[in-house]
PDB file of N, CA and C in Angstrom:
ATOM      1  N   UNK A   1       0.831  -1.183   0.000  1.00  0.00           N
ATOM      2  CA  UNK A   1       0.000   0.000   0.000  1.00  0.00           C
ATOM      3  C   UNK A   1       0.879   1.252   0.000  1.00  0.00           C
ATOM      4  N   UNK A   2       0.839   1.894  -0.795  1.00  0.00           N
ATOM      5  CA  UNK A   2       1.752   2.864  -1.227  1.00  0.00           C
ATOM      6  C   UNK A   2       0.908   4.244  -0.260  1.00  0.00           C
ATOM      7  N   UNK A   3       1.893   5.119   0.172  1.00  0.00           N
ATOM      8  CA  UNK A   3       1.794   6.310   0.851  1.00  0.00           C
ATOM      9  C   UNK A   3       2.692   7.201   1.250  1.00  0.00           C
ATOM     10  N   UNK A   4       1.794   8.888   1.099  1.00  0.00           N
ATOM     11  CA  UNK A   4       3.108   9.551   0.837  1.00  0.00           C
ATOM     12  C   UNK A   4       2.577  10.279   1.981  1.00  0.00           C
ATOM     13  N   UNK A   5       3.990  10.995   2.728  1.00  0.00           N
ATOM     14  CA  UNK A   5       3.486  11.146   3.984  1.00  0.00           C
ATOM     15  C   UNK A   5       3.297  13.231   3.571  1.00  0.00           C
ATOM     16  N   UNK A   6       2.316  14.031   3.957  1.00  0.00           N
ATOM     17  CA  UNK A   6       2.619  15.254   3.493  1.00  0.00           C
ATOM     18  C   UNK A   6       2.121  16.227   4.879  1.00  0.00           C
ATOM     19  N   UNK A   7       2.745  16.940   5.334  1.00  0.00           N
ATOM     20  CA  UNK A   7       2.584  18.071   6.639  1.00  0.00           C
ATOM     21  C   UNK A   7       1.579  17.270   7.185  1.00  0.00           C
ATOM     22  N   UNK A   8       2.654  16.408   7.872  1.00  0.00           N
ATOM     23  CA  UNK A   8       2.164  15.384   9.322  1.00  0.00           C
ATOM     24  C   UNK A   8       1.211  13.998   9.418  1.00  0.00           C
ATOM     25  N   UNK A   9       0.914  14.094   7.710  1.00  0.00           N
ATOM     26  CA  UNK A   9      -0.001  13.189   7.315  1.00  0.00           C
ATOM     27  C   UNK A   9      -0.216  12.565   6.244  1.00  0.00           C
ATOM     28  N   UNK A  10      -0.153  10.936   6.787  1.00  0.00           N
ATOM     29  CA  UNK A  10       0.165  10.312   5.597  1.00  0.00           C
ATOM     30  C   UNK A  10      -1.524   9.887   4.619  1.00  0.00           C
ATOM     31  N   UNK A  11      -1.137  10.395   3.099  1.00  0.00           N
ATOM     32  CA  UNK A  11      -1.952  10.146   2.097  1.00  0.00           C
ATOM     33  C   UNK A  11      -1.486   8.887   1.591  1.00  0.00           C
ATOM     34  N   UNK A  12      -2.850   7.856   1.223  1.00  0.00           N
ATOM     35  CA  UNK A  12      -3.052   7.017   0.576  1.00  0.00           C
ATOM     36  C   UNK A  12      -2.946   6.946  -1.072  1.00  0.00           C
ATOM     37  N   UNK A  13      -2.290   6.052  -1.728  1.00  0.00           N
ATOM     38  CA  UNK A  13      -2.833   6.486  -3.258  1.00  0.00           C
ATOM     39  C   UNK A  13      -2.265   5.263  -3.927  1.00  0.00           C
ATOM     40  N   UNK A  14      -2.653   5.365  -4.992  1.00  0.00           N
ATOM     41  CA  UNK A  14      -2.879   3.749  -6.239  1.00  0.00           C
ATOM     42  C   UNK A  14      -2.200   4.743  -7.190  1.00  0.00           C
ATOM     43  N   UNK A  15      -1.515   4.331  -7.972  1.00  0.00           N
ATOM     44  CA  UNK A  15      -0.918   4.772  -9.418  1.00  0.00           C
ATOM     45  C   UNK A  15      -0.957   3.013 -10.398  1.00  0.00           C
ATOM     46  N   UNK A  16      -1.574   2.977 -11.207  1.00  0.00           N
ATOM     47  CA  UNK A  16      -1.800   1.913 -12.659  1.00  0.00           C
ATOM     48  C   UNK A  16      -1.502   2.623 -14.118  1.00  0.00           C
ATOM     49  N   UNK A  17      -1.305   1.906 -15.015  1.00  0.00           N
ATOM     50  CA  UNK A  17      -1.333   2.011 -16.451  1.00  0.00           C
ATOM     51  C   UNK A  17       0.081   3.106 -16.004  1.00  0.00           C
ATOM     52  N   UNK A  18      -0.244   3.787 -17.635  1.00  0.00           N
ATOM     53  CA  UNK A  18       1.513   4.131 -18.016  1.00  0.00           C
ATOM     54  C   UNK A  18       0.697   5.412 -19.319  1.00  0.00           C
ATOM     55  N   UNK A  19       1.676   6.491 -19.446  1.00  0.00           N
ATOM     56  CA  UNK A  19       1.326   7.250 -20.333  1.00  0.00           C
ATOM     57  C   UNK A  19       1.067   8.805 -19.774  1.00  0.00           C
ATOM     58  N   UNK A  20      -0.004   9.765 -20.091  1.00  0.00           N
ATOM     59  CA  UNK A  20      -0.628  10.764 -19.227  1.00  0.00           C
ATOM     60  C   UNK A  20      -1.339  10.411 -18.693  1.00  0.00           C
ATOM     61  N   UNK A  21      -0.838  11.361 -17.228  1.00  0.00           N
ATOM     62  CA  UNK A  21      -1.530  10.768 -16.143  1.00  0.00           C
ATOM     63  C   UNK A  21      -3.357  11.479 -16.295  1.00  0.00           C
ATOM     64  N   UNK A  22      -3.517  10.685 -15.192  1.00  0.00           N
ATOM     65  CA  UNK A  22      -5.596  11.688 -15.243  1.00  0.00           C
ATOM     66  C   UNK A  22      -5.233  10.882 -13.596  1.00  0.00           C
ATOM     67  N   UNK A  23      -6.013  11.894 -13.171  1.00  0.00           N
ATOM     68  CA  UNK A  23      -6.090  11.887 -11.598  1.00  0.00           C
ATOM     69  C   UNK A  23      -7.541  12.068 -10.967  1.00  0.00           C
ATOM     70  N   UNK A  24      -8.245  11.223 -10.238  1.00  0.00           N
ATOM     71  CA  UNK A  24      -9.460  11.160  -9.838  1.00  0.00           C
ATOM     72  C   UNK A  24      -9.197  11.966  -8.249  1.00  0.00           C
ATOM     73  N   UNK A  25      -9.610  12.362  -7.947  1.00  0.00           N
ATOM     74  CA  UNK A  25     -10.470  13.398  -6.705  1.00  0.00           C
ATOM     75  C   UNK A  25     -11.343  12.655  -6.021  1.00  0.00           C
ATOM     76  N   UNK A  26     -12.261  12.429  -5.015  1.00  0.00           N
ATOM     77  CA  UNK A  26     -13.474  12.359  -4.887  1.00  0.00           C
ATOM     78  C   UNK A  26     -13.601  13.502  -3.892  1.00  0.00           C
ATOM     79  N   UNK A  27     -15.158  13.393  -3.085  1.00  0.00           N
ATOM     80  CA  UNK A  27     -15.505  13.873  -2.638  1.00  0.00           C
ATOM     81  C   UNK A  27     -15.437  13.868  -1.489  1.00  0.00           C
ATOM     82  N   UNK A  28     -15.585  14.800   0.135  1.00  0.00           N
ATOM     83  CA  UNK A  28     -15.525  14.585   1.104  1.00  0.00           C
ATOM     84  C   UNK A  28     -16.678  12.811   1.437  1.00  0.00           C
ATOM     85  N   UNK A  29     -16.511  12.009   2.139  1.00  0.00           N
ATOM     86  CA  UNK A  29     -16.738  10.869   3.168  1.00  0.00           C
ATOM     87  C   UNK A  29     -16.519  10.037   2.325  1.00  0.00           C
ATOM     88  N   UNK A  30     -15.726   9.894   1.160  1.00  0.00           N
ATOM     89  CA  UNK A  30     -16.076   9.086   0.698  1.00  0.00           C
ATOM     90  C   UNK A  30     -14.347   8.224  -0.043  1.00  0.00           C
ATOM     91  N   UNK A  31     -13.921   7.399  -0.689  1.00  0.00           N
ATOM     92  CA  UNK A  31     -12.453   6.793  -0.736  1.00  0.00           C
ATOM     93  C   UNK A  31     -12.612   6.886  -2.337  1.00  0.00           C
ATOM     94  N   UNK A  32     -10.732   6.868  -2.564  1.00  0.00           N
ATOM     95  CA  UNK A  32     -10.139   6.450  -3.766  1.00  0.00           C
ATOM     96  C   UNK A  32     -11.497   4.812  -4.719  1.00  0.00           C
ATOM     97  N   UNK A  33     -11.817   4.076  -3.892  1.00  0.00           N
ATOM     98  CA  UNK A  33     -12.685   2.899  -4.172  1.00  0.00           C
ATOM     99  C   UNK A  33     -14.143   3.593  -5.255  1.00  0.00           C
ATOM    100  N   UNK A  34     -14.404   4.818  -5.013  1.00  0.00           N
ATOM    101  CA  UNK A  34     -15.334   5.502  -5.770  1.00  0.00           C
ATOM    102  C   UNK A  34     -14.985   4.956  -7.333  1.00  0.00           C
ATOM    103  N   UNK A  35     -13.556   5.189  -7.717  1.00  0.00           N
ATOM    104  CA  UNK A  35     -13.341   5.354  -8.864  1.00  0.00           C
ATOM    105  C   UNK A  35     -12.699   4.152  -9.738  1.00  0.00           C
ATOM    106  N   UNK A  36     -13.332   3.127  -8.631  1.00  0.00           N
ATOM    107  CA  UNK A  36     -12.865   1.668  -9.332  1.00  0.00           C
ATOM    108  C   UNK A  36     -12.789   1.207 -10.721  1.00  0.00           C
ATOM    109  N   UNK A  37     -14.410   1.379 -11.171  1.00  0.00           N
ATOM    110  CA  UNK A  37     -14.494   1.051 -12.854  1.00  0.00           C
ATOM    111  C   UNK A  37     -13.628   2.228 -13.330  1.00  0.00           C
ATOM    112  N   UNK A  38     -13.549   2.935 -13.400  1.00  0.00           N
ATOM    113  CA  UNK A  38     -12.784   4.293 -14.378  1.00  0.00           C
ATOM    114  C   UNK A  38     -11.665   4.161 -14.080  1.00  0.00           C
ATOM    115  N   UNK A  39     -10.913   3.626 -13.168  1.00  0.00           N
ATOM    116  CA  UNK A  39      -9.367   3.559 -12.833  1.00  0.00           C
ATOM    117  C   UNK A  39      -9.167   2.195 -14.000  1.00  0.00           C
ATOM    118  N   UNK A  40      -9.959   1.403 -13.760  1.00  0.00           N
ATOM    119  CA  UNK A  40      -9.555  -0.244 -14.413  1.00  0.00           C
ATOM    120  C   UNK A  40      -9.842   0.510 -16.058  1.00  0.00           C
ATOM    121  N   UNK A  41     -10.969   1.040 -16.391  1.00  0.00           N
ATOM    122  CA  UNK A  41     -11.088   1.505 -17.783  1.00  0.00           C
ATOM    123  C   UNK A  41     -10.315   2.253 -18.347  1.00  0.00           C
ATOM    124  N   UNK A  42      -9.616   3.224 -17.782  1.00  0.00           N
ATOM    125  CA  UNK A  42      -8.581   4.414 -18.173  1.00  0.00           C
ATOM    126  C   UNK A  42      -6.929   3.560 -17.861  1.00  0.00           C
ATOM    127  N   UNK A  43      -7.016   2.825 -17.073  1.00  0.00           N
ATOM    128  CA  UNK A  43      -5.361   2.668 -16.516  1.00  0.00           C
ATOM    129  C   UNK A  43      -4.943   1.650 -17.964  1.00  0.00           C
ATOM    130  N   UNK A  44      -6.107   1.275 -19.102  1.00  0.00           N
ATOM    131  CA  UNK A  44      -5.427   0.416 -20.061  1.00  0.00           C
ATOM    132  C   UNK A  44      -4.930   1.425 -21.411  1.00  0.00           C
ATOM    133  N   UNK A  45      -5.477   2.851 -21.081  1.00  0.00           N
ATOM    134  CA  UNK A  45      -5.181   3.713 -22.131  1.00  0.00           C
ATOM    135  C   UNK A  45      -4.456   4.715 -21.572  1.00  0.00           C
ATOM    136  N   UNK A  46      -3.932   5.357 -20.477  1.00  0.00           N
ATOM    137  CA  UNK A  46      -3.564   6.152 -19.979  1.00  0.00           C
ATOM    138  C   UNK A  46      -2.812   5.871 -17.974  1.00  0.00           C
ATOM    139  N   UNK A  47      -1.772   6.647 -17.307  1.00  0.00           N
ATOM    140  CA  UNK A  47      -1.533   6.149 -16.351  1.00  0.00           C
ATOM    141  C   UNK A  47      -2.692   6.751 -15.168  1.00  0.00           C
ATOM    142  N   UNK A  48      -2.989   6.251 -14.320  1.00  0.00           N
ATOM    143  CA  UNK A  48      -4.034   6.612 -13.381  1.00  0.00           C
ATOM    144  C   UNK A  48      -3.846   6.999 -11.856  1.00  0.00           C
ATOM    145  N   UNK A  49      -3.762   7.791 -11.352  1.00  0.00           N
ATOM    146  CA  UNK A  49      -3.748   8.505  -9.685  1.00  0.00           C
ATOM    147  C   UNK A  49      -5.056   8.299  -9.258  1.00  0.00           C
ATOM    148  N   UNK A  50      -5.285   7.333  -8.611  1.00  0.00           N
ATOM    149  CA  UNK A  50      -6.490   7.799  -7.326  1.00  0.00           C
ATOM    150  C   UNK A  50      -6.322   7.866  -6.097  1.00  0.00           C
ATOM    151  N   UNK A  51      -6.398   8.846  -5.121  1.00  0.00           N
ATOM    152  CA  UNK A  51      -5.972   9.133  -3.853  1.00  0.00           C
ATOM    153  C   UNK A  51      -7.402   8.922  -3.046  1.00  0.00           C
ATOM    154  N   UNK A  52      -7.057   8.824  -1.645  1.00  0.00           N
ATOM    155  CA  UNK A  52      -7.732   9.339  -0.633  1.00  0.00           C
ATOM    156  C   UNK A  52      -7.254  11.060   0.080  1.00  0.00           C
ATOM    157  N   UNK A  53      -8.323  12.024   0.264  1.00  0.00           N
ATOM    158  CA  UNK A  53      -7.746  12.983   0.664  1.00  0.00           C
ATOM    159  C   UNK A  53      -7.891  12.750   2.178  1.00  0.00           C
ATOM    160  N   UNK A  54      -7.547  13.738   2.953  1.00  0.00           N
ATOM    161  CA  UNK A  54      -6.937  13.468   4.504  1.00  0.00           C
ATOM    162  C   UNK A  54      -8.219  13.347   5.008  1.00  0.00           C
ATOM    163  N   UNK A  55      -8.583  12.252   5.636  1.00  0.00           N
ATOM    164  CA  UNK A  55      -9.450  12.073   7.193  1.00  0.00           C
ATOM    165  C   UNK A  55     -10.278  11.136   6.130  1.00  0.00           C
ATOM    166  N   UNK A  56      -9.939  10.336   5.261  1.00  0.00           N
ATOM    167  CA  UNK A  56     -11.311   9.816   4.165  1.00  0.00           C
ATOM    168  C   UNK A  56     -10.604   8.536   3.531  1.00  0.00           C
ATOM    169  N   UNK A  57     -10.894   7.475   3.806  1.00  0.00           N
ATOM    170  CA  UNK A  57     -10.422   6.477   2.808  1.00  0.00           C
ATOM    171  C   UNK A  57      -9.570   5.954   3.970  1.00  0.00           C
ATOM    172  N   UNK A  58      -8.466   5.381   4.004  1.00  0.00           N
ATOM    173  CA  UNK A  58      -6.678   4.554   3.684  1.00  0.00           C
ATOM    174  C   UNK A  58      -6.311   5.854   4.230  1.00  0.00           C
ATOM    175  N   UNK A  59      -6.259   7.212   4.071  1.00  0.00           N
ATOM    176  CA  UNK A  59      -5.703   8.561   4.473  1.00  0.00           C
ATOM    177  C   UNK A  59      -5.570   8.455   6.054  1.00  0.00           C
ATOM    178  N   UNK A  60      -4.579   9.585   6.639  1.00  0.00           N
ATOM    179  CA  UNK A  60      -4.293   9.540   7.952  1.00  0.00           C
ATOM    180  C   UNK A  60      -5.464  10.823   8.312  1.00  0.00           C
ATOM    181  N   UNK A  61      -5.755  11.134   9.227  1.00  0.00           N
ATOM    182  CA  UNK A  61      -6.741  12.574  10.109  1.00  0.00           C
ATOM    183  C   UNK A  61      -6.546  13.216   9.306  1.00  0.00           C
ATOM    184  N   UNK A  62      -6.988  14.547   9.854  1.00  0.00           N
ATOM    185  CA  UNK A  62      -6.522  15.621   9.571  1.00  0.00           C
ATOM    186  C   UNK A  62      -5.584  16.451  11.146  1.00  0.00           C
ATOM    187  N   UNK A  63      -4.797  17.285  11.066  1.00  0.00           N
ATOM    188  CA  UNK A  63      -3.993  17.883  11.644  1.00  0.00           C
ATOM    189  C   UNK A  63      -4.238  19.330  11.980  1.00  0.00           C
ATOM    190  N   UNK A  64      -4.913  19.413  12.907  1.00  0.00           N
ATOM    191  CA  UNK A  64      -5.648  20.965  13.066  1.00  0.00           C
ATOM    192  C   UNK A  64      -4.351  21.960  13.858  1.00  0.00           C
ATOM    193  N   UNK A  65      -4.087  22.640  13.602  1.00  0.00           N
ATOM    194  CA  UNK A  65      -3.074  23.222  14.349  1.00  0.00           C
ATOM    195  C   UNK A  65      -3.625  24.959  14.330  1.00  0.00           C
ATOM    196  N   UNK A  66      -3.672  25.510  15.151  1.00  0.00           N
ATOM    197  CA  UNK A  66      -3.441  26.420  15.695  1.00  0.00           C
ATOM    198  C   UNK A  66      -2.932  27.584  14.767  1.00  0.00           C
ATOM    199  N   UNK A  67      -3.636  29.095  15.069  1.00  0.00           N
ATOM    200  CA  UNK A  67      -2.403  29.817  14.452  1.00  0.00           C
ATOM    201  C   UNK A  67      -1.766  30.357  15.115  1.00  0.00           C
ATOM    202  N   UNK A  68      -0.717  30.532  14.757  1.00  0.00           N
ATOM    203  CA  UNK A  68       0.618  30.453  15.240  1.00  0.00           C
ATOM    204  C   UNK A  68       1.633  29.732  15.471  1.00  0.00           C
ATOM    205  N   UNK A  69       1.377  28.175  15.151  1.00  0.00           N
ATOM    206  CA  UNK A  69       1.485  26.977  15.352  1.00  0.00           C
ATOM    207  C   UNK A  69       2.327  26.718  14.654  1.00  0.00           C
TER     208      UNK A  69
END
């Protein structure tokens, strides 16, 4: 399970296929798994990113800090 760790928190993410990339998003509550058929359909013509963003999916919290912090 591949993960990249970014200001304190590690993100989840899938990379498939080969070529230009296209990168799926989803929406807040919901995981990288949204974009199952379209990752398998696109990753045979193009390379594919689907992430979890922070506190959602495979993703670590979120990191509330303070300002000044």
């Amino acid at each position: 399970m591949p993960y990249i760790e970014l200001n304190g928190t590690s993100l989840y993410y899938e990379m498939s296929g080969s070529g230009l990339p296209i990168v799926f998003i989803h929406d807040y509550s919901t995981s990288h798994h949204l974009f199952e058929p379209q990752a398998d359909y696109f990753s045979k013509r193009v390379k594919v990113i689907v992430f979890d963003l922070r506190g959602n999916g495979q993703s670590g919290k979120w990191m509330w800090r303070s300002a000044g912090s």
